[in-house]
N, C-alpha and C. Protein backbone atom coordinates (compact mmCIF):
# COMPACT_ATOMS: atom_id res chain seq x y z
N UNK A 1 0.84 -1.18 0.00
CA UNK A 1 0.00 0.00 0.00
C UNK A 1 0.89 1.25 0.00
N UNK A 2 0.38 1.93 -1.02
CA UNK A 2 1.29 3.69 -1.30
C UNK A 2 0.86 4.83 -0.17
N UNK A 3 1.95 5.03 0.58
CA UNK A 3 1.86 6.04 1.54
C UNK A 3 1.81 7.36 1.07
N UNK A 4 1.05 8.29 1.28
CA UNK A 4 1.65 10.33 0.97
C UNK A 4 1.46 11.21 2.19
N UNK A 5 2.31 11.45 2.16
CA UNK A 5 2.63 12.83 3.28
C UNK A 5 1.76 13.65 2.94
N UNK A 6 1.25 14.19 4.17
CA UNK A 6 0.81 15.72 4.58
C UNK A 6 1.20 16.38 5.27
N UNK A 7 0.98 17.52 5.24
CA UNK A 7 1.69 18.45 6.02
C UNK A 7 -0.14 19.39 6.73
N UNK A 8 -0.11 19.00 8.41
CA UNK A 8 -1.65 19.68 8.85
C UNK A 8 -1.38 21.13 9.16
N UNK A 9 -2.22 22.13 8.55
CA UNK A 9 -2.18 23.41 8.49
C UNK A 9 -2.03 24.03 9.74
N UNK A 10 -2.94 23.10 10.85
CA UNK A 10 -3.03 23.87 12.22
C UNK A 10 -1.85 23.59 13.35
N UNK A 11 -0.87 22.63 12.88
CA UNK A 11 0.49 22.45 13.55
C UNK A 11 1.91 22.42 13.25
N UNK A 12 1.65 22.02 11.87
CA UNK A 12 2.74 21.82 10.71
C UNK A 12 3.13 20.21 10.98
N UNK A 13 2.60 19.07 11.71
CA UNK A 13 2.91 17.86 11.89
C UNK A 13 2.57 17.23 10.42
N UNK A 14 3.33 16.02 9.89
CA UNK A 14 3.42 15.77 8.79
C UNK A 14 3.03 14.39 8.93
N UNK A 15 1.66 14.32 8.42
CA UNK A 15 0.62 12.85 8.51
C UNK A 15 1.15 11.35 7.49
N UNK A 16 0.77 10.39 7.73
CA UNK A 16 0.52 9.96 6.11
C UNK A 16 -0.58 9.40 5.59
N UNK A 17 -1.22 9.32 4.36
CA UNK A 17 -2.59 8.96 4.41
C UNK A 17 -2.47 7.58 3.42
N UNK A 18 -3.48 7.17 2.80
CA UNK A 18 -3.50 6.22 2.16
C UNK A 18 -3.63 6.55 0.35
N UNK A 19 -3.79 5.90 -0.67
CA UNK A 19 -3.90 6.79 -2.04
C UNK A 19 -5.48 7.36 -1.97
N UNK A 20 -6.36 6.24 -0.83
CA UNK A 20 -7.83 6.99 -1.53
C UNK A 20 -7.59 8.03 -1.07
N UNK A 21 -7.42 8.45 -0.04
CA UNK A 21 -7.46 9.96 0.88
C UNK A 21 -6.70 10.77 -0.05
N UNK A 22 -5.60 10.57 -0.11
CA UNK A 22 -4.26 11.53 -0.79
C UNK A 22 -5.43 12.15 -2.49
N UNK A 23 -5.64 10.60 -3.12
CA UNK A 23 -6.20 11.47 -4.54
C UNK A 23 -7.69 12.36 -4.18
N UNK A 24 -7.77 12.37 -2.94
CA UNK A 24 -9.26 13.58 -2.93
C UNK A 24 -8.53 15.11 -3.10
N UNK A 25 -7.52 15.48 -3.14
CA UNK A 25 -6.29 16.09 -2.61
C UNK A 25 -6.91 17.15 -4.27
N UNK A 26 -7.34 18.68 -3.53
CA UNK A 26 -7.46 19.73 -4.82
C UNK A 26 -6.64 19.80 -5.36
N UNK A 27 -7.14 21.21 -6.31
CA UNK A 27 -6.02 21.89 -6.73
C UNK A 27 -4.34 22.24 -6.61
N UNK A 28 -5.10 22.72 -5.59
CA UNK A 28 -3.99 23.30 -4.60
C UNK A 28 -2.49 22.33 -3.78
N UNK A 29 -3.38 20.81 -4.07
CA UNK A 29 -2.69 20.22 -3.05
C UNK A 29 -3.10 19.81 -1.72
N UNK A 30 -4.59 20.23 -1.35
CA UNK A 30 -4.92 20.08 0.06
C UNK A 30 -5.88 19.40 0.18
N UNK A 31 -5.89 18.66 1.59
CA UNK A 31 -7.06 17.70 1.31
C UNK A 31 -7.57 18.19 2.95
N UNK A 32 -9.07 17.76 3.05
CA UNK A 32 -9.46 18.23 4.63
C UNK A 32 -9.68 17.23 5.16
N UNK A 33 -9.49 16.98 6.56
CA UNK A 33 -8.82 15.74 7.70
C UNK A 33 -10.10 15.47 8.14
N UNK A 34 -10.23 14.07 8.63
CA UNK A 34 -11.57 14.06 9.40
C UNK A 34 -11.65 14.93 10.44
N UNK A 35 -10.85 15.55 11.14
CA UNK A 35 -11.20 16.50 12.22
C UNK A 35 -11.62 17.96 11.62
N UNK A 36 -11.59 18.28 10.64
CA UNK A 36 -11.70 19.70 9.75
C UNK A 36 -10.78 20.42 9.11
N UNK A 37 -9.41 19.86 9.93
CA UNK A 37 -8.35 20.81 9.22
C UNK A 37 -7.97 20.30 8.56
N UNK A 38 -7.57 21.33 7.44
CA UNK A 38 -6.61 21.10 5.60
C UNK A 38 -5.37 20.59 6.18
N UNK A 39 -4.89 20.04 5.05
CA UNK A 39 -3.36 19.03 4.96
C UNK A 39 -2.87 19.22 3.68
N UNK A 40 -1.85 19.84 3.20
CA UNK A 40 -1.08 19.96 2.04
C UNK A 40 -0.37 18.83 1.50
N UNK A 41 0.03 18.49 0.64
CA UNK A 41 0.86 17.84 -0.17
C UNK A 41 1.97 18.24 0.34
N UNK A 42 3.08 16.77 0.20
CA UNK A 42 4.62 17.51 0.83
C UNK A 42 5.06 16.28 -0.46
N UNK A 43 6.20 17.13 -1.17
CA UNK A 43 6.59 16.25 -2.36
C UNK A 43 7.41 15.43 -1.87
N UNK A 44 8.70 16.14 -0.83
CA UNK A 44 9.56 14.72 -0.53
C UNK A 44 9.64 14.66 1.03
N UNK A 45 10.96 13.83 1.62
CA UNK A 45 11.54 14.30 3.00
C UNK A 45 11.81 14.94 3.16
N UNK A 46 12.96 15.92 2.28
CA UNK A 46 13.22 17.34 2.92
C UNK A 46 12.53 18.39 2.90
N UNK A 47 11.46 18.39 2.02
CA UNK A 47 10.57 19.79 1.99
C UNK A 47 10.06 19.38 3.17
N UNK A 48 9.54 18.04 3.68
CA UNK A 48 8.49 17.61 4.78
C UNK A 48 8.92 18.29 6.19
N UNK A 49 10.47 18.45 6.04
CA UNK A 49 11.13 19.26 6.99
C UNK A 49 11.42 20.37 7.36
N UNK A 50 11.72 21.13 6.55
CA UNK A 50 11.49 22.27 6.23
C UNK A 50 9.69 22.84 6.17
N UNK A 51 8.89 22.02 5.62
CA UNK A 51 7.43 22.88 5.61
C UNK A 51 6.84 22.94 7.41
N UNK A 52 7.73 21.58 7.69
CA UNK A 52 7.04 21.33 9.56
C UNK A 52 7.44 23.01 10.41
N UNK A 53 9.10 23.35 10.23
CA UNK A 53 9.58 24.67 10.68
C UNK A 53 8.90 25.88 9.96
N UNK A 54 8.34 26.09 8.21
CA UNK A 54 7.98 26.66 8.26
C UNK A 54 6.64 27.22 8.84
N UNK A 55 6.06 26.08 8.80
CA UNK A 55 4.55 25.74 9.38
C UNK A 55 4.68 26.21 10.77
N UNK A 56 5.13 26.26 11.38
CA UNK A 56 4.76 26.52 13.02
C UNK A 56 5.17 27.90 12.92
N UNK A 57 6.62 28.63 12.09
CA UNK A 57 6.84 30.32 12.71
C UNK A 57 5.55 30.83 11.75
N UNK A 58 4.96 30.19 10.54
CA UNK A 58 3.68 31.05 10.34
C UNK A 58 2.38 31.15 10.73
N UNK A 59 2.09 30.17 11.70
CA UNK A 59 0.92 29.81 12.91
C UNK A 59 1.40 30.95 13.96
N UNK A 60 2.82 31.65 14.43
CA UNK A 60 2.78 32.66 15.43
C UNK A 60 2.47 33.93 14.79
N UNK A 61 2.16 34.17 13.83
CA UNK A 61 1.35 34.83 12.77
C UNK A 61 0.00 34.95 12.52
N UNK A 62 -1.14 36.07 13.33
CA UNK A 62 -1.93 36.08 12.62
C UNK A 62 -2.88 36.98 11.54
N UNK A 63 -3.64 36.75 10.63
CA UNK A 63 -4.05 36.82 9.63
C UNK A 63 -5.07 37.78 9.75
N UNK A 64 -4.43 39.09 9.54
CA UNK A 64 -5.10 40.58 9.80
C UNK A 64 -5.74 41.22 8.17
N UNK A 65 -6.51 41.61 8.09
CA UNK A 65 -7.12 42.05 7.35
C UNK A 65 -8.14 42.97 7.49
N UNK A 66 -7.48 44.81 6.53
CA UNK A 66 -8.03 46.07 6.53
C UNK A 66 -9.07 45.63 5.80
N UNK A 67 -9.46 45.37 4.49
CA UNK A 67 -10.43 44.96 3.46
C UNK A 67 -11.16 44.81 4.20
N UNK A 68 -11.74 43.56 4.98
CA UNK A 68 -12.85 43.10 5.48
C UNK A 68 -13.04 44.04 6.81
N UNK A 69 -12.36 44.72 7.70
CA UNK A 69 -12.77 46.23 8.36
C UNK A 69 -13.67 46.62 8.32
N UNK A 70 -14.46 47.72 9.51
CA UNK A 70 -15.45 48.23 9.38
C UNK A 70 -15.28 49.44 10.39
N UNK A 71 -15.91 50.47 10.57
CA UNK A 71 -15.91 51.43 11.80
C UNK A 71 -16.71 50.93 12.36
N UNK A 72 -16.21 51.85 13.66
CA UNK A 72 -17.09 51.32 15.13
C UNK A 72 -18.41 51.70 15.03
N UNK A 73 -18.93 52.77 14.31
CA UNK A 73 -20.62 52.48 14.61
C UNK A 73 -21.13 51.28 14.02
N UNK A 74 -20.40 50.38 13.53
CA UNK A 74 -21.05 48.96 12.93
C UNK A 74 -20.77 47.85 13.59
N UNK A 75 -20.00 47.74 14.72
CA UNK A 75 -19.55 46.68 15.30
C UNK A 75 -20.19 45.86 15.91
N UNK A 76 -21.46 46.47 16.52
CA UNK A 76 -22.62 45.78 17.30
C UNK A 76 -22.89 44.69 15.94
N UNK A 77 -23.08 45.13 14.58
CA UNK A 77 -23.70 44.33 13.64
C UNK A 77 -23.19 43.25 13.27
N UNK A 78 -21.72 43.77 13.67
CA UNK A 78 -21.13 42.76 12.90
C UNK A 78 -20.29 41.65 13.21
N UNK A 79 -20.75 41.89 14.80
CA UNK A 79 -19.92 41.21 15.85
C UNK A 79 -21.26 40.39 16.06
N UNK A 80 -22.37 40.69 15.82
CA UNK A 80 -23.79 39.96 16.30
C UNK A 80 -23.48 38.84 15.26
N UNK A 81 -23.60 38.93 13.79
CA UNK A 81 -23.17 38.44 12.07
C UNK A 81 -22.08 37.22 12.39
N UNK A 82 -20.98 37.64 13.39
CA UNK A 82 -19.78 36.96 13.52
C UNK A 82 -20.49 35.69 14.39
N UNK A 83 -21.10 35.86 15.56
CA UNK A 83 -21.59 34.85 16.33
C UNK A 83 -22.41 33.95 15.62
N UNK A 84 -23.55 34.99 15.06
CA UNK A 84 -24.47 33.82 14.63
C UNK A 84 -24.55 32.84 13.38
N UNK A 85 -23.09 33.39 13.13
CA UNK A 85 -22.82 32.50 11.55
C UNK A 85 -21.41 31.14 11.90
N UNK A 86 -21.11 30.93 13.34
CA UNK A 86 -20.43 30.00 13.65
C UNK A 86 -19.10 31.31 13.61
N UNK A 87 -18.41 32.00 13.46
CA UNK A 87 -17.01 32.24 13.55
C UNK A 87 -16.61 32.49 14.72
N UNK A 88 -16.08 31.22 14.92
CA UNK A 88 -15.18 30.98 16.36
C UNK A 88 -13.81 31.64 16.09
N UNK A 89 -12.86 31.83 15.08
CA UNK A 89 -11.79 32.39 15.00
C UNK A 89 -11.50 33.35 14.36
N UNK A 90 -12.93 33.80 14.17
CA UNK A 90 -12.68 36.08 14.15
C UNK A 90 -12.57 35.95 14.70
N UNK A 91 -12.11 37.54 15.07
CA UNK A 91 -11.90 38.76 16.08
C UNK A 91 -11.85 40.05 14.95
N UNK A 92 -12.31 40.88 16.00
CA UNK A 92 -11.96 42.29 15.57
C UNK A 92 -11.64 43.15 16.62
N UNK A 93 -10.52 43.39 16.05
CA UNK A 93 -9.47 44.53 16.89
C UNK A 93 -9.57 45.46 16.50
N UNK A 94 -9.41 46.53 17.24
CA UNK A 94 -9.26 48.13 16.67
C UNK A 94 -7.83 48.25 16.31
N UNK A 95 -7.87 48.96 15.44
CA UNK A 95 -6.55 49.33 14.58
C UNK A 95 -5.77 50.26 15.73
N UNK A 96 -4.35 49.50 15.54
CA UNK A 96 -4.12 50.99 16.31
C UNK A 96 -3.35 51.94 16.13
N UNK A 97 -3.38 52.25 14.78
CA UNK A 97 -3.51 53.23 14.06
C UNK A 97 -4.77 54.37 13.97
N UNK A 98 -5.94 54.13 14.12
CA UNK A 98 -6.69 54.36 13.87
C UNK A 98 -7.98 53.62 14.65
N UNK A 99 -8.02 53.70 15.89
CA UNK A 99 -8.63 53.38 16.82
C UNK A 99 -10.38 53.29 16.63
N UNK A 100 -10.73 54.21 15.89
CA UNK A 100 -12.42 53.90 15.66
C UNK A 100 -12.62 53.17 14.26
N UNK A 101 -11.31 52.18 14.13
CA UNK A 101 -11.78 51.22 12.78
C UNK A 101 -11.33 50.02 13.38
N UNK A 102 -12.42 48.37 13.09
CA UNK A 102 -12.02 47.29 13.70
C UNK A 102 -11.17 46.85 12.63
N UNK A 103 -9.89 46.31 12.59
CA UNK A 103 -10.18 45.09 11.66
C UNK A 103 -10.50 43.67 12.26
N UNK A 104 -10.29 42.94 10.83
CA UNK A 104 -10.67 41.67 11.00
C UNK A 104 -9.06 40.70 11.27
N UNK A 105 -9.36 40.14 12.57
CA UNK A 105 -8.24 39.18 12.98
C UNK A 105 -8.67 37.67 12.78
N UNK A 106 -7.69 36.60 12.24
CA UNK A 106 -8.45 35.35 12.44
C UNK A 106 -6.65 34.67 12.56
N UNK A 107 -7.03 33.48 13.12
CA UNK A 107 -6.09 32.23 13.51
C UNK A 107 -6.16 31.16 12.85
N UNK A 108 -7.09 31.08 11.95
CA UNK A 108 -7.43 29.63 11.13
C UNK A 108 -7.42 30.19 9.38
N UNK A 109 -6.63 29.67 8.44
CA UNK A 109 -7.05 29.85 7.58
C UNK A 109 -8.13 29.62 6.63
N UNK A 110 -8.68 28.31 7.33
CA UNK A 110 -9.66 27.61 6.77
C UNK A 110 -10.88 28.56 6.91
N UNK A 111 -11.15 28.68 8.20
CA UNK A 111 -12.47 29.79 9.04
C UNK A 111 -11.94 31.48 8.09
N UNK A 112 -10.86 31.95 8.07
CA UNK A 112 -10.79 32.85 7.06
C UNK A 112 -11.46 33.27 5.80
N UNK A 113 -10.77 31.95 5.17
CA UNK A 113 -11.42 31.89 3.42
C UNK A 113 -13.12 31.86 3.72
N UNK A 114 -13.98 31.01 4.61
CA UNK A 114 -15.29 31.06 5.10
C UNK A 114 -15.73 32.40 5.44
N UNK A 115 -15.25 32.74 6.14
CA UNK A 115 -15.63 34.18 6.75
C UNK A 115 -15.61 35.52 4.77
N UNK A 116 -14.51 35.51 4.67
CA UNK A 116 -14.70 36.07 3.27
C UNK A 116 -15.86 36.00 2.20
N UNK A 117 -15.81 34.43 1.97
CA UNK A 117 -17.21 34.40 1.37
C UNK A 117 -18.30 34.83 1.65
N UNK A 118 -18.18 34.82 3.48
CA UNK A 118 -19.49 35.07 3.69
C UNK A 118 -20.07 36.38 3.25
N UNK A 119 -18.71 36.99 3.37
CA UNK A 119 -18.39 38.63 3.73
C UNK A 119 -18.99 39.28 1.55
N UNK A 120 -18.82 37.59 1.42
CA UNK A 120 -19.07 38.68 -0.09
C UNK A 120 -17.54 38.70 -0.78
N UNK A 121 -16.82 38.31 -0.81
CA UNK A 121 -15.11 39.06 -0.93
C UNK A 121 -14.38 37.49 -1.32
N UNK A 122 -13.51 37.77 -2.32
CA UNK A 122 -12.74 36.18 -2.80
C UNK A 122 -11.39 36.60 -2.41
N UNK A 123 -11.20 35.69 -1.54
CA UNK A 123 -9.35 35.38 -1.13
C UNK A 123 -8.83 35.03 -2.04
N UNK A 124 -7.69 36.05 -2.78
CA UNK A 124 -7.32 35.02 -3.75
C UNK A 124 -6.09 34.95 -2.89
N UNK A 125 -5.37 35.38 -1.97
CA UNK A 125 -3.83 34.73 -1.92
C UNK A 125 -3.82 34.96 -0.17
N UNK A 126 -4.57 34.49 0.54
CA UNK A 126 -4.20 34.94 1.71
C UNK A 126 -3.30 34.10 2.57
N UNK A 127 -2.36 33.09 1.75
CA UNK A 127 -0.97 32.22 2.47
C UNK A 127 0.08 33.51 2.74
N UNK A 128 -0.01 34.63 1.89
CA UNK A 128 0.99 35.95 1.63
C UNK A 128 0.27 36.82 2.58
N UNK A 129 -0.95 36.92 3.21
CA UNK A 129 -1.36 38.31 3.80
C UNK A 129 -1.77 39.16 3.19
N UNK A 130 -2.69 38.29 1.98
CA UNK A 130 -3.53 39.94 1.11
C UNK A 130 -4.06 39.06 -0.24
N UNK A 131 -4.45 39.79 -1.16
CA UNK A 131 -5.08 39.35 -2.12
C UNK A 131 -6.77 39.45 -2.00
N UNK A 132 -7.26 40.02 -0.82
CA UNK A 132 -9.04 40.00 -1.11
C UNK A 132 -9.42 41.04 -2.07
N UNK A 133 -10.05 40.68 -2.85
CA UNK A 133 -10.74 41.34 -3.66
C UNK A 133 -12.42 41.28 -3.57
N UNK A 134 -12.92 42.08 -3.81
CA UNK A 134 -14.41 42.01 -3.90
C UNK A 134 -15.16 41.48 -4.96
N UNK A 135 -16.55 40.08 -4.66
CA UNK A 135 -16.58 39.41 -5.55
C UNK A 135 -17.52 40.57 -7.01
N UNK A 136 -18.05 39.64 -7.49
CA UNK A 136 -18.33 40.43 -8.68
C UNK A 136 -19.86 40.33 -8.38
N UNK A 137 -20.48 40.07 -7.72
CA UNK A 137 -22.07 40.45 -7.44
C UNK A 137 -21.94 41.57 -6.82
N UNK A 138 -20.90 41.74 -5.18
CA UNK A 138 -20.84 42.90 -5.20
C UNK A 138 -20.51 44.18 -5.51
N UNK A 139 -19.21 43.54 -6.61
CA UNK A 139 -19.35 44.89 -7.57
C UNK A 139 -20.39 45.30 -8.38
N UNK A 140 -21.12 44.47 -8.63
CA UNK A 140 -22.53 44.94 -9.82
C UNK A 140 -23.40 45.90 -8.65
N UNK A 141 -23.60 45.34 -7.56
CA UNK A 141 -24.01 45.76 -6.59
C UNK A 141 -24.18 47.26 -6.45
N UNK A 142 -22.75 47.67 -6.07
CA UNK A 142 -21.62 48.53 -5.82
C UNK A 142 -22.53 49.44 -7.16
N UNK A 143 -21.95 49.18 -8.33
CA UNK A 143 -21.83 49.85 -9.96
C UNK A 143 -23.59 50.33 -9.55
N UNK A 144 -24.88 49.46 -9.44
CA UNK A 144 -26.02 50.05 -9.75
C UNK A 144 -26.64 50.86 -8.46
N UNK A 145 -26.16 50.62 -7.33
CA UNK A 145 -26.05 51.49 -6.56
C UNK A 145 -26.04 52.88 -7.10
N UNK A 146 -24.51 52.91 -7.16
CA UNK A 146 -23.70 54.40 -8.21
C UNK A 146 -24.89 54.82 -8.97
N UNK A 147 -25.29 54.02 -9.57
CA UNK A 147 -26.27 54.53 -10.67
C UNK A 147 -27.23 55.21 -10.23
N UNK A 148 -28.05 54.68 -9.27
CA UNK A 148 -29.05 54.72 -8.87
C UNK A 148 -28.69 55.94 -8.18
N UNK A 149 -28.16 56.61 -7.92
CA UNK A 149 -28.08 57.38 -7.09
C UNK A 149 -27.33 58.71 -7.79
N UNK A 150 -26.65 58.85 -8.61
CA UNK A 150 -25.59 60.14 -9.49
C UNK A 150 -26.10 59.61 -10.65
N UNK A 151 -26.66 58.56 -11.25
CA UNK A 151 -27.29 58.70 -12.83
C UNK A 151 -26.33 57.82 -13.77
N UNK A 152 -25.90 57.77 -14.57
CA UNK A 152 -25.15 57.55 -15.53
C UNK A 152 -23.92 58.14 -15.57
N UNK A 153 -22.97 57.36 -16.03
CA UNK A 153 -21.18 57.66 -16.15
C UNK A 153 -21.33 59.21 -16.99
N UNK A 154 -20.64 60.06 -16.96
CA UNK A 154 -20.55 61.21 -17.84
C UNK A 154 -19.47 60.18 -19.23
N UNK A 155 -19.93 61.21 -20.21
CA UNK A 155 -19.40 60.42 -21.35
C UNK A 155 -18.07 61.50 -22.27
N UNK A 156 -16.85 61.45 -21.98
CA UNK A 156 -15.89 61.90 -22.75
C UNK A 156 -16.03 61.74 -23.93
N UNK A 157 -15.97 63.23 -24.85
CA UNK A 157 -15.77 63.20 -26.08
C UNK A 157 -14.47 63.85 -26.72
């Protein structure tokens, strides 16, 4: 029987699974554990070693994000939004820079990318600390809003 390494997101400990498990394995490389957390692909022994050290100094790291932000007259809403939709690993901190804006703090990447969607907003790269963009309903959103409200684009001639 063919063994494959994983590497678990929430410790950096390096599993091994069997081929059925391993070929459920996305895009990306990741497959999700019976307990919930993702597991990456590790190609050999030495990356397996190296990903375990990198894996743990980027877990003392967490995953802050201005984008998904809001000011404090909204926090009651959105801290109510946070509970009743399961997010156990938000938080929102006040900036402290800028003390009457929360952002959004999280510890899980998995609960992250979730929270985004919910939020409306596609992660595209958040292993780096950035990449949200806003999806495209709410830009249409956004665009007829505009409309609805100032009229039509002025037209350069």
């Amino acid at each position: 029987m063919d063994i494959y390494k994983f590497r678990r997101e929430d410790t950096g400990e390096i599993i091994e699974v069997d081929f059925e498990t391993a070929f459920k394995r996305d895009v990306l490389g990741c497959i999700t554990l019976e307990d919930g957390v993702e597991a990456k692909f590790v190609r050999d022994q030495l990356q397996a070693k190296f990903a375990t050290a990198e894996a743990v100094k980027e877990l003392s790291k967490p995953m802050v994000n201005d984008s998904a932000g809001f000011g404090q007259h909204q926090f009651d809403d959105f801290e109510a939004d946070r509970s009743n939709n399961g997010f156990s690993a938000i938080e929102f901190r006040r900036d402290p820079q800028v003390p009457e804006f929360f952002q959004v703090h999280c510890s899980c990447p998995k609960q992250f990318r979730r929270y985004m969607r919910h939020r409306g907003q596609e992660d595209a790269n958040s292993r780096n600390g950035g990449g949200v963009g806003i999806s495209a309903d709410a830009m249409k959103a956004a665009e007829d809003r505009m409309r609805e409200t100032y009229g039509p684009p002025d037209t350069i001639s």
